[in-house]
Protein backbone atom coordinates (compact mmCIF):
# COMPACT_ATOMS: atom_id res chain seq x y z
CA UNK A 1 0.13 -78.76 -247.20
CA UNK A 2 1.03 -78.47 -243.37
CA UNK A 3 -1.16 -76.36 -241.38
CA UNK A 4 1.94 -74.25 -240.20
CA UNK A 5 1.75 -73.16 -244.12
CA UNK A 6 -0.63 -69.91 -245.00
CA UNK A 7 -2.59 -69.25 -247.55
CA UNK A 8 -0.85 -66.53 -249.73
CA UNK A 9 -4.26 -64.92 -250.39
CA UNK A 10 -4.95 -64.11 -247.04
CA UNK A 11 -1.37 -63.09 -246.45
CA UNK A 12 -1.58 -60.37 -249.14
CA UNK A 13 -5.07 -59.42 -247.88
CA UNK A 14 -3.77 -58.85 -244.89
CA UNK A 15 -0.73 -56.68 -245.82
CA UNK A 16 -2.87 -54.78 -247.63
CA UNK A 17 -5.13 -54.29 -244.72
CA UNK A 18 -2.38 -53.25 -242.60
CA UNK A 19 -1.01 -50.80 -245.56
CA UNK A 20 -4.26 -49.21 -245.74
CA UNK A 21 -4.59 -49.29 -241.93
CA UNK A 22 -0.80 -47.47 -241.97
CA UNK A 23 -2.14 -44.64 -245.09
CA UNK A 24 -5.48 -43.64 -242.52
CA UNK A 25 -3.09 -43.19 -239.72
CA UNK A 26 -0.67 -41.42 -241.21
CA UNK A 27 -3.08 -39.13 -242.84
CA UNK A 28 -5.27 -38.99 -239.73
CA UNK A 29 -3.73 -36.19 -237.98
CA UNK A 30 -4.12 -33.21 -240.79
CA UNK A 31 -7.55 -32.32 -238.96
CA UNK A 32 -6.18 -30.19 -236.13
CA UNK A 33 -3.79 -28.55 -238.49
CA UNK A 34 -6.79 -27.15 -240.78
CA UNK A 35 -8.31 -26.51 -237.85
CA UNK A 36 -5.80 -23.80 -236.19
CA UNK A 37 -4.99 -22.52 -239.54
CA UNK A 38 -9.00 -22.16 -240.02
CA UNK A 39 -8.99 -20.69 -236.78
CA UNK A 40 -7.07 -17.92 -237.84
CA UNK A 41 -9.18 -15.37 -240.30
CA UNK A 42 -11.91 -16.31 -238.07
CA UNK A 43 -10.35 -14.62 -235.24
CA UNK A 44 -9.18 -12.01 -237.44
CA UNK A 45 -12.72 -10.96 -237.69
CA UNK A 46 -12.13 -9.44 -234.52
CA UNK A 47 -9.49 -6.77 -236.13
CA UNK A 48 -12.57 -4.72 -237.75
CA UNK A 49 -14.27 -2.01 -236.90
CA UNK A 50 -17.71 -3.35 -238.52
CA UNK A 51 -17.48 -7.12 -239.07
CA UNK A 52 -21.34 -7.18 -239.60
CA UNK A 53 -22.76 -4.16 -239.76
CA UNK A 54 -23.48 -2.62 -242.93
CA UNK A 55 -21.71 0.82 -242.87
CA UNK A 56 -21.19 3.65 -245.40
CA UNK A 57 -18.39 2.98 -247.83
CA UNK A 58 -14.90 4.13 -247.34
CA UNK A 59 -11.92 4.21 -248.40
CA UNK A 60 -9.36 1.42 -247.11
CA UNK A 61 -5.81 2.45 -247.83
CA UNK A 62 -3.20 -0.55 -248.70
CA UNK A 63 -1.55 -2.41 -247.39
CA UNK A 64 -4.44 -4.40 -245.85
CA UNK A 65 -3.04 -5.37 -243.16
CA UNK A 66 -6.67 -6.61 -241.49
CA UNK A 67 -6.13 -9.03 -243.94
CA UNK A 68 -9.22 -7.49 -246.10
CA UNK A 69 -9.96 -3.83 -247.44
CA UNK A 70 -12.05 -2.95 -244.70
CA UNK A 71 -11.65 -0.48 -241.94
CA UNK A 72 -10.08 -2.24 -239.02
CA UNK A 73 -10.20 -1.31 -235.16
CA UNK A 74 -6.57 -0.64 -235.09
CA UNK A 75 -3.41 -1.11 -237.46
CA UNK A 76 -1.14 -1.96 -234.34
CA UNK A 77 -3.72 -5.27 -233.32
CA UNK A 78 -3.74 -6.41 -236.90
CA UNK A 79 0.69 -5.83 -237.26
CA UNK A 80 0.52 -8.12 -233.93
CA UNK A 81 -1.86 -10.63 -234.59
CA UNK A 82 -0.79 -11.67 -238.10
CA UNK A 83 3.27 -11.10 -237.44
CA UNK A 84 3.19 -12.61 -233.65
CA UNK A 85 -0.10 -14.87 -233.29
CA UNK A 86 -0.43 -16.24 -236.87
CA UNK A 87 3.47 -17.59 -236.15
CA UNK A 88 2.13 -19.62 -232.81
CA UNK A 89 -0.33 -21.31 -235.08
CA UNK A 90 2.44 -22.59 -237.35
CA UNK A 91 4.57 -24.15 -233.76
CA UNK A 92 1.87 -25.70 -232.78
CA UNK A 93 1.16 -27.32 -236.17
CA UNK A 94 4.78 -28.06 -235.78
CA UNK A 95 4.55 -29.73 -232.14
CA UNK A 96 1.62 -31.63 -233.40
CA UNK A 97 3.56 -33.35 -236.27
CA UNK A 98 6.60 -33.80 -233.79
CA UNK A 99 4.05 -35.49 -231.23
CA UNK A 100 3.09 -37.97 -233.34
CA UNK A 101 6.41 -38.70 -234.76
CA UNK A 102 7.90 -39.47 -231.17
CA UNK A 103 4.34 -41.47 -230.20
CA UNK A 104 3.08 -42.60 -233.04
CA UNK A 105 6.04 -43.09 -235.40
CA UNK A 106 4.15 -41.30 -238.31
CA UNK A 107 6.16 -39.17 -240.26
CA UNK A 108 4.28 -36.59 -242.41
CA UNK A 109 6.66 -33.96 -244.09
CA UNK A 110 4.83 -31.61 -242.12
CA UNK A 111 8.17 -28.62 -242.68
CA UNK A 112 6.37 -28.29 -245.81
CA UNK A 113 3.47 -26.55 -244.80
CA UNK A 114 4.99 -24.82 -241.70
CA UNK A 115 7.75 -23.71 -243.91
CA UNK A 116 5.90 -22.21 -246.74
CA UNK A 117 3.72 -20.43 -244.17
CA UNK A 118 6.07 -18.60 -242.34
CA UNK A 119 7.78 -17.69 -245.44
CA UNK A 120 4.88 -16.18 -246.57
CA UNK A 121 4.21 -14.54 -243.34
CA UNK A 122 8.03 -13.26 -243.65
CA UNK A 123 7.08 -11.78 -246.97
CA UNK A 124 4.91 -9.17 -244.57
CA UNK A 125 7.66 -7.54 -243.59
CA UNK A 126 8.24 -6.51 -247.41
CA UNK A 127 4.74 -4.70 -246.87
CA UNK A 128 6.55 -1.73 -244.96
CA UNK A 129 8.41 -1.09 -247.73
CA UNK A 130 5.57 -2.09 -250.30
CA UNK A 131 3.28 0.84 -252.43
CA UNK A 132 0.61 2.23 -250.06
CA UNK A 133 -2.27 4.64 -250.87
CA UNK A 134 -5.99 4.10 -251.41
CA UNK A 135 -7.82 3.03 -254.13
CA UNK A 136 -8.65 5.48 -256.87
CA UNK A 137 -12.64 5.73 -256.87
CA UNK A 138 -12.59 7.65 -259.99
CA UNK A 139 -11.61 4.15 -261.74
CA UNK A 140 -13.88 0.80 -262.00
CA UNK A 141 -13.94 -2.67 -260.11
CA UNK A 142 -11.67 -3.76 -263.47
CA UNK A 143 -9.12 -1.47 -263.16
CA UNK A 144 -7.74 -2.27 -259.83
CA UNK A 145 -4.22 -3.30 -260.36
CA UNK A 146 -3.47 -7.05 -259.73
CA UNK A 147 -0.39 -6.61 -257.28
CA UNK A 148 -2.50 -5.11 -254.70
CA UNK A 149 -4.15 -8.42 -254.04
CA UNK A 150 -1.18 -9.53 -252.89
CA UNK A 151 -1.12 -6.73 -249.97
CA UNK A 152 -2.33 -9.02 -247.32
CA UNK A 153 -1.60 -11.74 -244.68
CA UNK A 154 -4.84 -13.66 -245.73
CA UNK A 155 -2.43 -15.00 -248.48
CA UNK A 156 0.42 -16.36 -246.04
CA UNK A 157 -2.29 -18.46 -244.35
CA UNK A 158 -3.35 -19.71 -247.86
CA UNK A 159 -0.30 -20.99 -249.19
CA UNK A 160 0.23 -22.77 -245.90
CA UNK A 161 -3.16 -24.66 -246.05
CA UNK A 162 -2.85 -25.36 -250.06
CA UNK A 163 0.73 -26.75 -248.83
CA UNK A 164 -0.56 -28.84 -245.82
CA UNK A 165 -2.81 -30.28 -248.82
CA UNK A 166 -0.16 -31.38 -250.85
CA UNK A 167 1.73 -32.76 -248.11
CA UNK A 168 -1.47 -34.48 -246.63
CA UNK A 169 -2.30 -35.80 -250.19
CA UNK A 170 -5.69 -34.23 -249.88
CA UNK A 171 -7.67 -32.24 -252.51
CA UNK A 172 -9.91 -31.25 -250.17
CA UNK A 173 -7.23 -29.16 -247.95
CA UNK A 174 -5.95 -28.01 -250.61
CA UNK A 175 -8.76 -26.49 -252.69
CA UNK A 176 -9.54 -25.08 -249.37
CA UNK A 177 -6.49 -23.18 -249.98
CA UNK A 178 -7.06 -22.08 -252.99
CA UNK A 179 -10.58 -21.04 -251.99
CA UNK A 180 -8.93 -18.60 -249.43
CA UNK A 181 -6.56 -17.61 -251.62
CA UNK A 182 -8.68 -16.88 -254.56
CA UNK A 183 -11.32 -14.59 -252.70
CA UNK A 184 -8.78 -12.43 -250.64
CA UNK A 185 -6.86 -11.67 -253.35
CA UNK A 186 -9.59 -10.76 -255.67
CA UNK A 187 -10.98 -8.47 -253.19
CA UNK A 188 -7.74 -6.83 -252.39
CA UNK A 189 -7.44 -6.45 -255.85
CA UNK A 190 -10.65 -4.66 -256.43
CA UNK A 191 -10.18 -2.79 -253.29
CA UNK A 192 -13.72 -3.45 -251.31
CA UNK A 193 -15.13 -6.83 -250.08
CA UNK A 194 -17.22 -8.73 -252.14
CA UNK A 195 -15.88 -7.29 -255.44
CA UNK A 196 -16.39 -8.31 -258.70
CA UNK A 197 -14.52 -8.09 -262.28
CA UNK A 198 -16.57 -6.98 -264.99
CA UNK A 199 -17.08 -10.76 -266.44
CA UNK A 200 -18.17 -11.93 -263.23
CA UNK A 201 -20.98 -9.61 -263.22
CA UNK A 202 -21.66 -10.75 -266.78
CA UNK A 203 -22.29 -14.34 -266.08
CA UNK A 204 -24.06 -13.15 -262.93
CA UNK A 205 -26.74 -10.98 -265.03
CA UNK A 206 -26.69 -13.86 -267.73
CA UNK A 207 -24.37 -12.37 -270.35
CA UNK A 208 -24.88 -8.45 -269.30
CA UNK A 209 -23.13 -6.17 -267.95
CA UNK A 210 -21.99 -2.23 -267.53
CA UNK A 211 -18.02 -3.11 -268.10
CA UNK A 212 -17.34 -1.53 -264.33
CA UNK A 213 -17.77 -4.69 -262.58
CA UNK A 214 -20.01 -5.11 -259.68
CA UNK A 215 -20.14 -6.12 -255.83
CA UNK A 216 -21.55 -9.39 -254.47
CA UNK A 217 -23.82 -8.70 -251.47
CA UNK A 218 -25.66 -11.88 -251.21
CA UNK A 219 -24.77 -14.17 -248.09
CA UNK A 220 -23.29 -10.67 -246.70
CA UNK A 221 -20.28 -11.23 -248.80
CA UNK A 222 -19.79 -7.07 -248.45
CA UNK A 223 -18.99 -7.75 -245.33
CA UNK A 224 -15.61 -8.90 -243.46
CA UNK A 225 -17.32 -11.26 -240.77
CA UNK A 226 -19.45 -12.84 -243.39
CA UNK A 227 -16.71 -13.18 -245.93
CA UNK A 228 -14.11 -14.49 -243.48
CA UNK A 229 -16.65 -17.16 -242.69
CA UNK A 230 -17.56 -18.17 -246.43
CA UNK A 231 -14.04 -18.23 -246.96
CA UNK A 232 -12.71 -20.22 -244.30
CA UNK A 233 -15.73 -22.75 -244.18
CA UNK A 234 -14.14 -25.84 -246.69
CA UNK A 235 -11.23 -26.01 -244.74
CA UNK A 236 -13.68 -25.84 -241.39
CA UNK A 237 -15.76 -28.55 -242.85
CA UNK A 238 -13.13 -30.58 -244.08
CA UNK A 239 -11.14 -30.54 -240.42
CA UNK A 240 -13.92 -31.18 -239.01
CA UNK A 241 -14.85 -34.17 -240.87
CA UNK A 242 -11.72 -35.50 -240.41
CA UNK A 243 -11.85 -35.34 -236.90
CA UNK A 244 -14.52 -37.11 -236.25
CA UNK A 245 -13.27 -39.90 -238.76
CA UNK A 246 -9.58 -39.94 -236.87
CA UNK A 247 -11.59 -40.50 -233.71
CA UNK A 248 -13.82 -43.36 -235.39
CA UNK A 249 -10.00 -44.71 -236.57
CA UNK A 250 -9.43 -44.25 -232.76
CA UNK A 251 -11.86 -46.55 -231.22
């Protein structure tokens, strides 16, 4: 055999290298994505009145357009921030994905994600025209109707990240997603933060319960600031993380 001759072995070893080296560049650039769209219900915090402060209860009236039944500073900073600000985030997850297209040459069907977020986000509009009123507090935790959780922006942001997951071919991202998705619109649902059905409260108490549900206080999770971060942490973490492992890819 002529030394001009390889050996296959280390020819497919190789390609495989490079393949592998070509799937952790391509899926190197979600982080900043999760990040912005993380970024966004943890700005939001600053749309209440009482992010942290434990207040008496009242009565938010839906839609919750805060993005959580709690009382916010003002309905016209929340109708801006979520129809004018939340739209920015989605461009410049767009001019990311473009940047390292023209750079790069790493195509991620990132329309996906921007796509099914601004959808969503259109969907607000339907809010104007959607039921409004307060929740009833003659009735209990289980009663709330189920159509009310979907009364709020938080969701918009949700489906994008649970998209960017798919798209990205990451669980992670996407459970984040879900995560979001799960605890705004149970609480919207419920009407108050940190709400909880009545079998929730049964596992909670170890198979008792009243049958009116129950709140979750622990972690401050009956408040907006407190929730938002809870809720919003995976998808923190998990741009985070890949950050600093795109920037390890980097050197």
């Amino acid at each position: 055999m002529s030394g001009t001759d390889a050996d296959p072995a280390a020819v497919l070893a190789e390609m495989d290298e490079l393949r592998a080296r070509s799937r952790r560049l391509a899926r190197g650039g979600a982080w900043l994505p999760a990040l912005i769209l993380a970024a966004l219900p943890l700005v939001s915090i600053g749309l209440y009145r009482h992010p942290f402060a434990a207040v008496n209860a009242s009565s938010v009236g839906y839609p919750f357009w805060g993005g959580l039944p709690e009382e916010q500073r003002a309905a016209l900073a929340s109708y801006v921030f979520w129809i004018i600000v939340a739209p920015l985030a989605f461009v410049l997850v767009a001019q990311w994905y473009r940047r390292r297209e023209h750079h790069q040459g790493i195509r991620v069907p990132w329309r996906v994600p921007v796509t099914a977020g601004l959808a969503a986000l259109l969907c607000l509009i339907a809010l104007f025209a959607a039921p409004t009123g307060e929740p009833d507090p003659t009735l209990s935790a289980a009663s709330g109707p189920w159509w009310r959780g979907l009364l709020t922006p938080l969701l918009s942001i949700a489906v994008a990240v649970i998209a960017l997951g798919v798209v990205e071919r990451s669980v992670a991202i996407a459970l984040s997603g879900l995560w979001m998705a799960v605890l705004a619109w149970q609480f919207c649902a419920i009407g108050f933060i940190g709400g909880l059905y009545d079998w929730q409260t049964r596992i909670l108490h170890g198979g008792e319960g009243s049958g009116l549900g129950g709140q979750l206080t622990l972690f401050g999770l009956d408040r907006p600031g407190p929730t938002l971060i809870i809720m919003t942490l995976p998808l923190l973490l998990v741009g985070l993380l890949r950050a600093a492992r795109s920037r390890g890819q980097l050197r």
